[in-house]
PDB file of N, CA and C in Angstrom:
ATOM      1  N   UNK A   1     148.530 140.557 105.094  1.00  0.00           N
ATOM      2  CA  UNK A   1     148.083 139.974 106.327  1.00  0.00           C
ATOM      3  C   UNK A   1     148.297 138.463 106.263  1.00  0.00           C
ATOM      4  N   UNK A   2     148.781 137.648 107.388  1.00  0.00           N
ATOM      5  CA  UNK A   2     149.151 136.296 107.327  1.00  0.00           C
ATOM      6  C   UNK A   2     148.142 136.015 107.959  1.00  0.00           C
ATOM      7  N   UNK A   3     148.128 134.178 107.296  1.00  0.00           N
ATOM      8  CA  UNK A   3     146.733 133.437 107.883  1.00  0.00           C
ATOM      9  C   UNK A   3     147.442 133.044 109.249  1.00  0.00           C
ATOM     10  N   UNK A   4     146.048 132.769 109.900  1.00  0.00           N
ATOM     11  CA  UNK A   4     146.348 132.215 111.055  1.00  0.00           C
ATOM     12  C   UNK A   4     146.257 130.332 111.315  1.00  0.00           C
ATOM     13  N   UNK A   5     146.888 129.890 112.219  1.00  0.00           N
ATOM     14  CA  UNK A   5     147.395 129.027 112.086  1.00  0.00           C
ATOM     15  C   UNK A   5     145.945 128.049 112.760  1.00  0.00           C
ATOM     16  N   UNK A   6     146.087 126.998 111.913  1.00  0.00           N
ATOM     17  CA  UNK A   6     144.286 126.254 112.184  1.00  0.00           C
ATOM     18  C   UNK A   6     144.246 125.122 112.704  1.00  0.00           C
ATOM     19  N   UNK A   7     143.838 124.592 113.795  1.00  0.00           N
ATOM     20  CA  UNK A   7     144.051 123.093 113.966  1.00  0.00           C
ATOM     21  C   UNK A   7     143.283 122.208 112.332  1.00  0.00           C
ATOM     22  N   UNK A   8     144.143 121.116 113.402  1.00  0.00           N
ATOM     23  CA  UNK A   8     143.271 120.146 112.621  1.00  0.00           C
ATOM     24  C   UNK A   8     141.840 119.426 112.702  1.00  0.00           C
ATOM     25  N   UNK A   9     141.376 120.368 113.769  1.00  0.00           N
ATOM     26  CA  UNK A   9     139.811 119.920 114.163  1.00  0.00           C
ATOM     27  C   UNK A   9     138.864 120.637 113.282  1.00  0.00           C
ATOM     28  N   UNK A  10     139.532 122.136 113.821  1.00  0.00           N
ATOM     29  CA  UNK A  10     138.735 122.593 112.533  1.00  0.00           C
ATOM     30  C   UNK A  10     138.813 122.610 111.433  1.00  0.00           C
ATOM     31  N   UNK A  11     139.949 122.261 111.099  1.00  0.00           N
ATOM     32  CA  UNK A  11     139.914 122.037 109.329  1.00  0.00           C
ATOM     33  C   UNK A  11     139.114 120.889 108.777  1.00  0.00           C
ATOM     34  N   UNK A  12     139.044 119.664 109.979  1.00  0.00           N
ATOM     35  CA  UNK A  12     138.513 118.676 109.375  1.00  0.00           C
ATOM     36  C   UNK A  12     136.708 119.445 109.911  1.00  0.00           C
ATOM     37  N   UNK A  13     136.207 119.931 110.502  1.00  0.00           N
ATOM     38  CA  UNK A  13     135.153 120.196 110.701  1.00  0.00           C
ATOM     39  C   UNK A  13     134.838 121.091 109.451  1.00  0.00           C
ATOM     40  N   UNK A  14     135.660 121.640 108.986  1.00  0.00           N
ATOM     41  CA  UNK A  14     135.093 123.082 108.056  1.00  0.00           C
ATOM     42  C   UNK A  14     134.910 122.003 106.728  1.00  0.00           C
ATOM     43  N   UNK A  15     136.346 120.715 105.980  1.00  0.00           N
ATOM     44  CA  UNK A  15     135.616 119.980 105.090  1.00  0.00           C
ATOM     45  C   UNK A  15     134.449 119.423 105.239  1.00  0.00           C
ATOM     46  N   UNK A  16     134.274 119.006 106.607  1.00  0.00           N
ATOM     47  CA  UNK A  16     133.234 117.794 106.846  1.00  0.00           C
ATOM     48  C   UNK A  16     131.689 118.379 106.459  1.00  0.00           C
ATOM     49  N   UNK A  17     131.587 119.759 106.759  1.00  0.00           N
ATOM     50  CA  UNK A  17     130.136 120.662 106.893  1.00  0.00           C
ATOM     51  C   UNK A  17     130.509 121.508 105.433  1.00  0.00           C
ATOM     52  N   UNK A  18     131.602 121.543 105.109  1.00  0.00           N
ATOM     53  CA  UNK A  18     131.590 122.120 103.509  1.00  0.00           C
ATOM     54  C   UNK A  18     129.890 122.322 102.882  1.00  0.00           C
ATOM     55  N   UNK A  19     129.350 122.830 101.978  1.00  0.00           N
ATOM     56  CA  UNK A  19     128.376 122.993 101.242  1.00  0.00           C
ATOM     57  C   UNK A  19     128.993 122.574  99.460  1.00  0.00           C
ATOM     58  N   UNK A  20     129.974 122.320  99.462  1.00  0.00           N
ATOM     59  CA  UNK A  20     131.006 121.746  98.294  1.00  0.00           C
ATOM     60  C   UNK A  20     131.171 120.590  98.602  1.00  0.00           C
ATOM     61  N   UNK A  21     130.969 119.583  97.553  1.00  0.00           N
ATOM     62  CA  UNK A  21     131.470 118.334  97.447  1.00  0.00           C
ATOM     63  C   UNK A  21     132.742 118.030  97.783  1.00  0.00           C
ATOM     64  N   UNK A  22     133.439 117.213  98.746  1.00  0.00           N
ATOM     65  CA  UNK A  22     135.083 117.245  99.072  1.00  0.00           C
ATOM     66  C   UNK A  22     135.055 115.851  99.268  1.00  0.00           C
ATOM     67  N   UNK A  23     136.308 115.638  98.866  1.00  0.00           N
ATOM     68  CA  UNK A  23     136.825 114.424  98.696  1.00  0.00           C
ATOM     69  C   UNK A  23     138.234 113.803  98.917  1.00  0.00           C
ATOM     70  N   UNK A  24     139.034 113.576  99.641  1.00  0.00           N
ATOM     71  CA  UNK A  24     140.619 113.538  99.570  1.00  0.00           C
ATOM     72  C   UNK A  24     141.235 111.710  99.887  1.00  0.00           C
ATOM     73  N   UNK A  25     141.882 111.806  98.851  1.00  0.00           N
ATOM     74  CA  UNK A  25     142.661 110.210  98.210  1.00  0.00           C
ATOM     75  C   UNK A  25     144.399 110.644  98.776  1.00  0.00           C
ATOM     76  N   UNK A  26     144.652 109.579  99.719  1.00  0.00           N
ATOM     77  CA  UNK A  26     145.963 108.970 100.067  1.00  0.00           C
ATOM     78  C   UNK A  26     146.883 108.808  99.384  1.00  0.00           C
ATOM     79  N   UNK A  27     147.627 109.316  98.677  1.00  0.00           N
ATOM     80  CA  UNK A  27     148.568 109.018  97.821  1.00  0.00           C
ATOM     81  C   UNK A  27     149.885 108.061  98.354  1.00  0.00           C
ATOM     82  N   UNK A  28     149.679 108.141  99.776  1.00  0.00           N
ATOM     83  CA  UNK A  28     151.200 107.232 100.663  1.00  0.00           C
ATOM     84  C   UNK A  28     150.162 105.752 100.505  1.00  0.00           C
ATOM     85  N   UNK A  29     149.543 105.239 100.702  1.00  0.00           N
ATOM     86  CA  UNK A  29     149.005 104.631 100.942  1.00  0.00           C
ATOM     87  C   UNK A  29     148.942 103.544  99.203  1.00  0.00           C
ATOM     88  N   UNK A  30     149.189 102.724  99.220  1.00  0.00           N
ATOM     89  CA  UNK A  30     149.091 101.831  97.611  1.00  0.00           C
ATOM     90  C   UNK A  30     147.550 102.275  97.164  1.00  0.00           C
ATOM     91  N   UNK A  31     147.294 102.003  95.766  1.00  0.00           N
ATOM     92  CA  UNK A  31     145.992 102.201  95.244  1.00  0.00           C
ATOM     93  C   UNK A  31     145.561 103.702  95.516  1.00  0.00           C
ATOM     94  N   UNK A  32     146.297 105.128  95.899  1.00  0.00           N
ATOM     95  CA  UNK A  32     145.538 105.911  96.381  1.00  0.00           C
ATOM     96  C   UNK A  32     144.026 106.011  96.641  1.00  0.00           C
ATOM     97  N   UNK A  33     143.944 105.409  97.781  1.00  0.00           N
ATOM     98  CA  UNK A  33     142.296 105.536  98.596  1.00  0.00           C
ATOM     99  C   UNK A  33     141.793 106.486  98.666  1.00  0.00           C
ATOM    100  N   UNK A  34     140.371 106.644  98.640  1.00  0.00           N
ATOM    101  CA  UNK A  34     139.769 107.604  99.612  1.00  0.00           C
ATOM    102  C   UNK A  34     140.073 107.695 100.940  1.00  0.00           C
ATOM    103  N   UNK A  35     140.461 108.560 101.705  1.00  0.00           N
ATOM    104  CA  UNK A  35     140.384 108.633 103.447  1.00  0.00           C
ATOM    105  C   UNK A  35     139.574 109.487 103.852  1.00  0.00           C
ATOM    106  N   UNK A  36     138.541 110.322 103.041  1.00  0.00           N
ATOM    107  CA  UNK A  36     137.661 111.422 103.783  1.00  0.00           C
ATOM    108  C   UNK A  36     137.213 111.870 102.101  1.00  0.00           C
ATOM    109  N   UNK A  37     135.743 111.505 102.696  1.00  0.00           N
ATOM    110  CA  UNK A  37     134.223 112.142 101.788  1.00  0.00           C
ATOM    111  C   UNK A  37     133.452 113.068 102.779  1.00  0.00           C
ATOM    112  N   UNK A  38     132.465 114.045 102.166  1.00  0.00           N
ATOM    113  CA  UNK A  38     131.870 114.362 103.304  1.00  0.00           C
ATOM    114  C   UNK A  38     130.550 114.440 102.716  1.00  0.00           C
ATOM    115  N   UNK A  39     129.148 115.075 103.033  1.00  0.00           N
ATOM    116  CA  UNK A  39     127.675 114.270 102.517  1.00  0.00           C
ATOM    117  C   UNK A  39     127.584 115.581 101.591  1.00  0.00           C
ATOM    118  N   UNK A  40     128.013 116.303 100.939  1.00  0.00           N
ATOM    119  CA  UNK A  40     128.012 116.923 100.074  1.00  0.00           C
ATOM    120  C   UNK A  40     128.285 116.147  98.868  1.00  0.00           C
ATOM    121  N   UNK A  41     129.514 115.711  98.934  1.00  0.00           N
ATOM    122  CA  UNK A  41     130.199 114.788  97.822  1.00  0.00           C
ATOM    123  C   UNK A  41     129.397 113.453  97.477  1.00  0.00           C
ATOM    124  N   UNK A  42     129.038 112.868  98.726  1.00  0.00           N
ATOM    125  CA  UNK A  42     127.808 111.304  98.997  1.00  0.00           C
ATOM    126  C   UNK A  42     126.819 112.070  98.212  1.00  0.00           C
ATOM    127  N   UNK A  43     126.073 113.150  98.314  1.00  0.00           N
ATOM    128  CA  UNK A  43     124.808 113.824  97.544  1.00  0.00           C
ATOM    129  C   UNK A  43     125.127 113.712  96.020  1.00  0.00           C
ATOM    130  N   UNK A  44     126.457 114.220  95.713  1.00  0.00           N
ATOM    131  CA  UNK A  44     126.109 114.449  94.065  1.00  0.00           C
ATOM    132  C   UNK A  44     126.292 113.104  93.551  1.00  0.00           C
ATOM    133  N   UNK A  45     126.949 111.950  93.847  1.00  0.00           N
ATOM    134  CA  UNK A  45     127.574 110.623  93.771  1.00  0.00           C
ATOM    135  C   UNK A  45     126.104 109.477  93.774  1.00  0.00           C
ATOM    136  N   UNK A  46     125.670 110.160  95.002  1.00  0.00           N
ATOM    137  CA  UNK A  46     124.643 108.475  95.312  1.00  0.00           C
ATOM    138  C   UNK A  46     125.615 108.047  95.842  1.00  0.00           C
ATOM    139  N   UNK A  47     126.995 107.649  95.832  1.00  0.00           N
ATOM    140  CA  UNK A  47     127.641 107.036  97.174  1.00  0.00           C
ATOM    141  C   UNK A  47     127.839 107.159  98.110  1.00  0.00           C
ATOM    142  N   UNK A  48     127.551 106.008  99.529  1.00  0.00           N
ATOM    143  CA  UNK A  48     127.745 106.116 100.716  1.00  0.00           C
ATOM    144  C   UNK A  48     129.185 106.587 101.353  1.00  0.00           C
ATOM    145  N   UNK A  49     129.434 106.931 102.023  1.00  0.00           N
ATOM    146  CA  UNK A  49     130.819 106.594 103.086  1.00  0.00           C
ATOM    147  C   UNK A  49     131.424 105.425 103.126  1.00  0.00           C
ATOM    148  N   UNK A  50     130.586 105.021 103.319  1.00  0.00           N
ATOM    149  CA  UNK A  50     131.021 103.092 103.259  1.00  0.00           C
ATOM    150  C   UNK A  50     131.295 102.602 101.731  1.00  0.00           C
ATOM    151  N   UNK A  51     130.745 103.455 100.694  1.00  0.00           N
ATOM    152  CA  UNK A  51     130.744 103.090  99.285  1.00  0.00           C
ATOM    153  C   UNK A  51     131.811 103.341  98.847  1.00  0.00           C
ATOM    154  N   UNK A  52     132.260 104.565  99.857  1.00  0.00           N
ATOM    155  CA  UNK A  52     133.811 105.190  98.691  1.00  0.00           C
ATOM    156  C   UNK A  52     135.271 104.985  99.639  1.00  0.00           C
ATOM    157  N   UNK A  53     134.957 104.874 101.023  1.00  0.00           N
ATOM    158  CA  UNK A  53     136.319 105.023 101.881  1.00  0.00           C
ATOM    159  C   UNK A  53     136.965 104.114 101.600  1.00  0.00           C
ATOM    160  N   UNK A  54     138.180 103.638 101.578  1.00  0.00           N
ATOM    161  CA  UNK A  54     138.987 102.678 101.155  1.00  0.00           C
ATOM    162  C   UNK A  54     139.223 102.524  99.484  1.00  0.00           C
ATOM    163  N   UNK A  55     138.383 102.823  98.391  1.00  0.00           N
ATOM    164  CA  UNK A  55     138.475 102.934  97.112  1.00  0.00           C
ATOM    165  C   UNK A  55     139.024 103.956  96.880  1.00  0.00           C
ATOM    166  N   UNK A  56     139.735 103.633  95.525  1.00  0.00           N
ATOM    167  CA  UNK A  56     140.540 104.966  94.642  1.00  0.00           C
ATOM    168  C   UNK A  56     139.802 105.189  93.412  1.00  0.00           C
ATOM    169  N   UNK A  57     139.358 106.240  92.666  1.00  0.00           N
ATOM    170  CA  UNK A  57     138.504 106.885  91.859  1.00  0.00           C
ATOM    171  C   UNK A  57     138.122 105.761  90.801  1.00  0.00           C
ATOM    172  N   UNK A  58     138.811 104.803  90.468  1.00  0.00           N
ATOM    173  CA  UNK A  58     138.120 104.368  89.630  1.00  0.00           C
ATOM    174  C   UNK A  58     136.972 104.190  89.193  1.00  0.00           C
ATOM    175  N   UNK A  59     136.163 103.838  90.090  1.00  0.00           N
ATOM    176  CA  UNK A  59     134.782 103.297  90.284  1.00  0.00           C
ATOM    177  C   UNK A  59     133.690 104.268  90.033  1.00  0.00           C
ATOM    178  N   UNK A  60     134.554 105.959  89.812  1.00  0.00           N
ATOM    179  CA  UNK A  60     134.010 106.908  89.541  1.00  0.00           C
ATOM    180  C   UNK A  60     134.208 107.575  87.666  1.00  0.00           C
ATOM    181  N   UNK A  61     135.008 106.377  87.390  1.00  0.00           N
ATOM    182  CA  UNK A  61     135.142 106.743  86.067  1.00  0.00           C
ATOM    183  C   UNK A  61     134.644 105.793  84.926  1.00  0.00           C
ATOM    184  N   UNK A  62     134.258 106.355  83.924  1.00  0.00           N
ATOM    185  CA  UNK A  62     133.140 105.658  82.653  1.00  0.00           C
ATOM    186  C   UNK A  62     133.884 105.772  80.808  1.00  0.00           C
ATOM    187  N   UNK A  63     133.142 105.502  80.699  1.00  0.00           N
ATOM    188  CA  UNK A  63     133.660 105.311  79.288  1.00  0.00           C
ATOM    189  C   UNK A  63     133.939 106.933  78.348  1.00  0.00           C
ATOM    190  N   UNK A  64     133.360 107.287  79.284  1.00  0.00           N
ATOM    191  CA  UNK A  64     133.642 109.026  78.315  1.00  0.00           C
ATOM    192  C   UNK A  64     134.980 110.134  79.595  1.00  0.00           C
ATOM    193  N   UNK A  65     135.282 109.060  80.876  1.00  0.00           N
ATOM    194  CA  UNK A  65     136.365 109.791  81.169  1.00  0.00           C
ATOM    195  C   UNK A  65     137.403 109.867  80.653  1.00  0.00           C
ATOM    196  N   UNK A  66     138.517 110.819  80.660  1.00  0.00           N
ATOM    197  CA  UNK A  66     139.403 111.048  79.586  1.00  0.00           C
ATOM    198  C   UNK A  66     140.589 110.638  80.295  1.00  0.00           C
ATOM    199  N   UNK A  67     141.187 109.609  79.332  1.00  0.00           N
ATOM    200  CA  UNK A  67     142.368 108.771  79.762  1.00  0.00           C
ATOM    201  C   UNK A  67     143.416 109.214  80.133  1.00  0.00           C
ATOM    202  N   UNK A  68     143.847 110.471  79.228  1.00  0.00           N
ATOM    203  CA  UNK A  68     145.253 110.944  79.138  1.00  0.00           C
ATOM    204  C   UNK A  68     144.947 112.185  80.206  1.00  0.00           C
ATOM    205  N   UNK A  69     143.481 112.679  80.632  1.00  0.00           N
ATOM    206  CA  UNK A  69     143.715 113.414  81.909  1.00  0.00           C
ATOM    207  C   UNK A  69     143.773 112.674  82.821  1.00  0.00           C
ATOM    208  N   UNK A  70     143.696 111.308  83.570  1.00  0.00           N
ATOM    209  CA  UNK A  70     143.457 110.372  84.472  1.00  0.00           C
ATOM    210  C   UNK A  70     145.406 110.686  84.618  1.00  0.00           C
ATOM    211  N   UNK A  71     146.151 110.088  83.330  1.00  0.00           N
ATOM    212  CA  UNK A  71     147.585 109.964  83.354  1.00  0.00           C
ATOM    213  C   UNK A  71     147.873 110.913  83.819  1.00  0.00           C
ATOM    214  N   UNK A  72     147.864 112.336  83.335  1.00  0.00           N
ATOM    215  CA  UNK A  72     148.472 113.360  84.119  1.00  0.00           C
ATOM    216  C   UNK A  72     148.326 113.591  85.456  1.00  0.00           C
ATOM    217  N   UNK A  73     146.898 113.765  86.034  1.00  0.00           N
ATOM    218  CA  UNK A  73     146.882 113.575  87.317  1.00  0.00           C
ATOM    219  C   UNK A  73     147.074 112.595  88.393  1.00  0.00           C
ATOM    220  N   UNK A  74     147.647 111.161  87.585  1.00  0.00           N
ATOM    221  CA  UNK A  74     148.407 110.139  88.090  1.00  0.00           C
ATOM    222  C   UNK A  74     149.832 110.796  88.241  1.00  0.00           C
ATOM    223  N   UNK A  75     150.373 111.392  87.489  1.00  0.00           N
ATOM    224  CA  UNK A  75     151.498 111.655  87.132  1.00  0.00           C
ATOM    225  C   UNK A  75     151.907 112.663  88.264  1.00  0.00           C
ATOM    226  N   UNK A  76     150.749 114.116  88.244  1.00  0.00           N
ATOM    227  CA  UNK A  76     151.442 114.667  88.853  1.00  0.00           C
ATOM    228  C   UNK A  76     150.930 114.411  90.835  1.00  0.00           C
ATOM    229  N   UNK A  77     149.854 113.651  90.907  1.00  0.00           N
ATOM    230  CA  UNK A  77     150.434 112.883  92.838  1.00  0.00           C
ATOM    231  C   UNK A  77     151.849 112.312  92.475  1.00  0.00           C
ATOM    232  N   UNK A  78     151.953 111.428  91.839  1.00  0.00           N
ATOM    233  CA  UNK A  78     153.387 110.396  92.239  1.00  0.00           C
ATOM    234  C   UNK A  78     154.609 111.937  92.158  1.00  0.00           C
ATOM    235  N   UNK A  79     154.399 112.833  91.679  1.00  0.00           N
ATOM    236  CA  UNK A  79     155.785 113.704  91.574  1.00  0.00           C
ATOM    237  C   UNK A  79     155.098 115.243  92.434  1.00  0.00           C
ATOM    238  N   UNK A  80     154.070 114.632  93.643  1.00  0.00           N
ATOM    239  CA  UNK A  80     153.891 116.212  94.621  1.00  0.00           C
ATOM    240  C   UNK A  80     153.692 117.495  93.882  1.00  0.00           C
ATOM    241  N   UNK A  81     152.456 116.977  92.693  1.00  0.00           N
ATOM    242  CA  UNK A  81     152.447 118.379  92.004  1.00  0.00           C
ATOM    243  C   UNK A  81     151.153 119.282  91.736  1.00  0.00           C
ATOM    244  N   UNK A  82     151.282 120.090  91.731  1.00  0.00           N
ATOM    245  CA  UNK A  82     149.660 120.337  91.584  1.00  0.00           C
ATOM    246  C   UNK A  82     149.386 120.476  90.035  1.00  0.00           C
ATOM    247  N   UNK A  83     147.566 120.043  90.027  1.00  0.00           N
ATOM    248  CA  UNK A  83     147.599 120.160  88.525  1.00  0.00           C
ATOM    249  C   UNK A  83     145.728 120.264  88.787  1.00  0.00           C
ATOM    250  N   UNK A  84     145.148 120.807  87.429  1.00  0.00           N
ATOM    251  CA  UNK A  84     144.143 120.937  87.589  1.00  0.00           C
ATOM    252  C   UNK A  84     143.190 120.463  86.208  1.00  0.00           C
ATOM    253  N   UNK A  85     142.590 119.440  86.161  1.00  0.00           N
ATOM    254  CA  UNK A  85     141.833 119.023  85.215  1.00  0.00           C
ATOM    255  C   UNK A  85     140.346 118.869  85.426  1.00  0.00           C
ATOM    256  N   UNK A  86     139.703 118.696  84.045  1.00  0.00           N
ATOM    257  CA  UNK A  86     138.593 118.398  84.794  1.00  0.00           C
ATOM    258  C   UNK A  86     137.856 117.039  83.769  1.00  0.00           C
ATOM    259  N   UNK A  87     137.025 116.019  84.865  1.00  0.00           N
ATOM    260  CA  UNK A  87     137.662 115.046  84.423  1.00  0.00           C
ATOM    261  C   UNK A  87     135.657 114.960  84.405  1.00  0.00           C
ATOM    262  N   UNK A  88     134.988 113.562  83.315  1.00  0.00           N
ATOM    263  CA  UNK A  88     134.023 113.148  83.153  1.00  0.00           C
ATOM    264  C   UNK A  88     133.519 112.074  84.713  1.00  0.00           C
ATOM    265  N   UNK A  89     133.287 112.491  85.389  1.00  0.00           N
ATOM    266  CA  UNK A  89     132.981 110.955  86.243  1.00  0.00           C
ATOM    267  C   UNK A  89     131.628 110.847  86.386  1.00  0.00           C
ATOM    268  N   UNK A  90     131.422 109.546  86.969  1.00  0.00           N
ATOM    269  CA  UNK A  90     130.009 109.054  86.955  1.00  0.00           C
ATOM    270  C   UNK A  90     128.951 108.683  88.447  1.00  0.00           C
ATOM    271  N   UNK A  91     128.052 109.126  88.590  1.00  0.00           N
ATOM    272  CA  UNK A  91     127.515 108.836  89.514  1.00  0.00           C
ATOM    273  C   UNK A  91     127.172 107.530  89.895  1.00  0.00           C
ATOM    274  N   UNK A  92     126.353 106.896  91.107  1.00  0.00           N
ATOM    275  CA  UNK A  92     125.924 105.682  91.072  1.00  0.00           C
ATOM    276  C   UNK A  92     124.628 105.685  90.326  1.00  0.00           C
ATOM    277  N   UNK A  93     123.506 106.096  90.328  1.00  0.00           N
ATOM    278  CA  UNK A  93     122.442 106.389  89.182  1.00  0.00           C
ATOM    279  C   UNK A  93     122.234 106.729  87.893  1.00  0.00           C
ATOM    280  N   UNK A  94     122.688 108.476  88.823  1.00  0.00           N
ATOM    281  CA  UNK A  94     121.928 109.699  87.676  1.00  0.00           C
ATOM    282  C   UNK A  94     123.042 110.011  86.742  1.00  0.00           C
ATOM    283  N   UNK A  95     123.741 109.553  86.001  1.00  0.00           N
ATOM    284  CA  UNK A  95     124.350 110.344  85.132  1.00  0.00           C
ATOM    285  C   UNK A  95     125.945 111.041  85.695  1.00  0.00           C
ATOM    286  N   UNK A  96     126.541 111.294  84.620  1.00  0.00           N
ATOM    287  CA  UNK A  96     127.474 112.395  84.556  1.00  0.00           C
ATOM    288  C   UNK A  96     127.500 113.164  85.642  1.00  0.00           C
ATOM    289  N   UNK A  97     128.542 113.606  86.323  1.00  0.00           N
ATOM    290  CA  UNK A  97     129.288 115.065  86.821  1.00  0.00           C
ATOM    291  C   UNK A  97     130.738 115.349  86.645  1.00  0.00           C
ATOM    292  N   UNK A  98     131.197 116.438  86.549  1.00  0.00           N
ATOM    293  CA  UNK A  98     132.386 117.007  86.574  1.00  0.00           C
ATOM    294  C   UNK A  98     132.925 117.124  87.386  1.00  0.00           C
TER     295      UNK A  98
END
């Protein structure tokens, strides 16, 4: 059975109300930015909308994130690839999440 074909209203409505943390970074754009958080993702973070839009993950990474997974998944945006790691980042408060 083939999917059916979805605007883009609702797709951005279905991330926006997600119950999952979502998050998506610009890769056309220099610095890959954030362009869309939604208050799932603001919940586990402590960061606002205003805290993360325009920033690229750094600000989410600490001394126990792992370098050489940061490279690969640098590696594979610049070459359109998918890849799946999982990386140490840091909240604005509380600690650690994955």
């Amino acid at each position: 059975m083939e999917d059916y074909p979805i605007s883009a209203n609702i797709m951005y409505k279905a991330l926006r109300l997600s119950p999952s943390p979502v998050i998506i970074a610009d890769p056309t754009i220099e610095g890959t930015p954030f362009v869309f958080v939604n208050h799932s993702f603001e919940k586990l973070t402590g960061y606002s909308k205003d805290e993360i839009i325009g920033k690229n993950g750094s600000f989410l990474q600490g001394p126990d994130t792992n370098v050489e997974s940061l490279k690969q998944i640098s590696d594979a945006i610049r070459n359109e690839k998918s890849i799946t790691q999982i990386l140490k980042n840091y909240k604005k408060k509380w600690g650690i999440f994955l």
